[in-house]
Protein backbone atom coordinates (compact mmCIF):
# COMPACT_ATOMS: atom_id res chain seq x y z
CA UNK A 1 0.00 0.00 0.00
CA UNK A 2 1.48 3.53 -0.73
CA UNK A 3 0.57 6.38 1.39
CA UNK A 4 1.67 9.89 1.07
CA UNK A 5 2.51 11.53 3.98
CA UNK A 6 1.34 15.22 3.57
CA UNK A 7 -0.60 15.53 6.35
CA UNK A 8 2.54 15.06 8.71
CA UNK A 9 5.01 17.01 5.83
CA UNK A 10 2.44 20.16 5.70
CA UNK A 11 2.07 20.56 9.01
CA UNK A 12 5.79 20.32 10.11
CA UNK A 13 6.01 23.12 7.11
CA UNK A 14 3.46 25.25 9.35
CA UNK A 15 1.16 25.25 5.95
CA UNK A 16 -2.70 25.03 6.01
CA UNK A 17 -4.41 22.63 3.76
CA UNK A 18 -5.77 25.77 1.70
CA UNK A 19 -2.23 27.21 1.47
CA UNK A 20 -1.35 23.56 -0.12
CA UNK A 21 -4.33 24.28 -2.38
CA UNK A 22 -3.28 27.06 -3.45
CA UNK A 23 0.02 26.59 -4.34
CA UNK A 24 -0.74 23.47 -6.22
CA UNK A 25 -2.98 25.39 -8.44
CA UNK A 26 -6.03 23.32 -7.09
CA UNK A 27 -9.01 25.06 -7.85
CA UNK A 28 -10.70 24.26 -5.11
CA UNK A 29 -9.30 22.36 -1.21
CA UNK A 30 -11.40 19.73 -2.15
CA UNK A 31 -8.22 18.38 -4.71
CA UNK A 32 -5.66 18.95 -2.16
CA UNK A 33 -7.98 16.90 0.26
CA UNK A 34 -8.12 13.75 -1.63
CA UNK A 35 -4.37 13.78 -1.75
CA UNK A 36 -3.96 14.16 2.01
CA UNK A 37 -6.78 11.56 2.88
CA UNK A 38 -5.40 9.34 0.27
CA UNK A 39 -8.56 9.33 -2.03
CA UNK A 40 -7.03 9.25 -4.85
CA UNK A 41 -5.31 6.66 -7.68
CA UNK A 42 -2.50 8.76 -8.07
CA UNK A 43 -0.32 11.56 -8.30
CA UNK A 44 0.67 14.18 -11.39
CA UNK A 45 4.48 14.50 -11.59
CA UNK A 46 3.96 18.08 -11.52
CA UNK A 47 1.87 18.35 -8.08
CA UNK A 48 4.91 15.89 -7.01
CA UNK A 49 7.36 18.27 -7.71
CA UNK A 50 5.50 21.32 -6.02
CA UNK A 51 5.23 19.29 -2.91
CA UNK A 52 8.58 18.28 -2.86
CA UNK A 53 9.97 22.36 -3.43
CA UNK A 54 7.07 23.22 -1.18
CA UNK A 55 7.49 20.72 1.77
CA UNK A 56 11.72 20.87 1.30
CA UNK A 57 11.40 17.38 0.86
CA UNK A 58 12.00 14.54 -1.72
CA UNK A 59 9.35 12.30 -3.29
CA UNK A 60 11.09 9.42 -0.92
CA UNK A 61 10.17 11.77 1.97
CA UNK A 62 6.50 12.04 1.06
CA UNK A 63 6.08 8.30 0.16
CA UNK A 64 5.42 5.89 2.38
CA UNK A 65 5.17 1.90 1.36
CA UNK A 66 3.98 -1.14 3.38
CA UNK A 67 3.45 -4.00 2.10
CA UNK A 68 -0.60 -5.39 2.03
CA UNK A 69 -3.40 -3.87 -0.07
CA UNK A 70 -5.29 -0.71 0.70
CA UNK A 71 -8.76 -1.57 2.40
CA UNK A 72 -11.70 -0.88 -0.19
C-alpha cells in the first residue's frame, strides 16, 4: 500500500491545507484533500514536484510503502 505523507510534511512546514491548495494550483481544497486523505489513484508528476519544493522534501520523503493492499 502507498501512502503519502502530507498531512505530517504540511504541518511540520506550518502550511494550512488551503495554502497547499493554493500553491498546487487546485481550484478548489477539495483536490488537495483527496491527496492528504489518500482518495485518490494517483499523483501528477507536476503536483509531485511542487510538494517536494514546497514541503523541502524529496518524493522518498513524502512516500510511504507497506506492504498489504489498501482496504476498499
Amino acid at each position: 500500500m502507498i501512502n503519502l505523507r502530507l498531512a505530517e510534511l504540511r504541518e511540520k512546514a506550518g502550511k494550512t491545507q488551503k495554502e497547499m491548495a493554493d500553491l498546487l494550483g487546485f481550484k478548489s481544497i477539495n483536490g488537495y484533500q483527496n491527496l492528504e486523505y489518500g482518495n485518490t489513484k494517483g499523483i501528477q508528476f507536476d503536483h509531485l514536484d511542487a510538494l517536494c519544493n514546497t514541503l523541502s522534501c524529496t518524493p522518498g520523503d513524502l512516500i510511504e510503502y507497506r506492504r498489504g493492499r489498501k482496504k476498499v
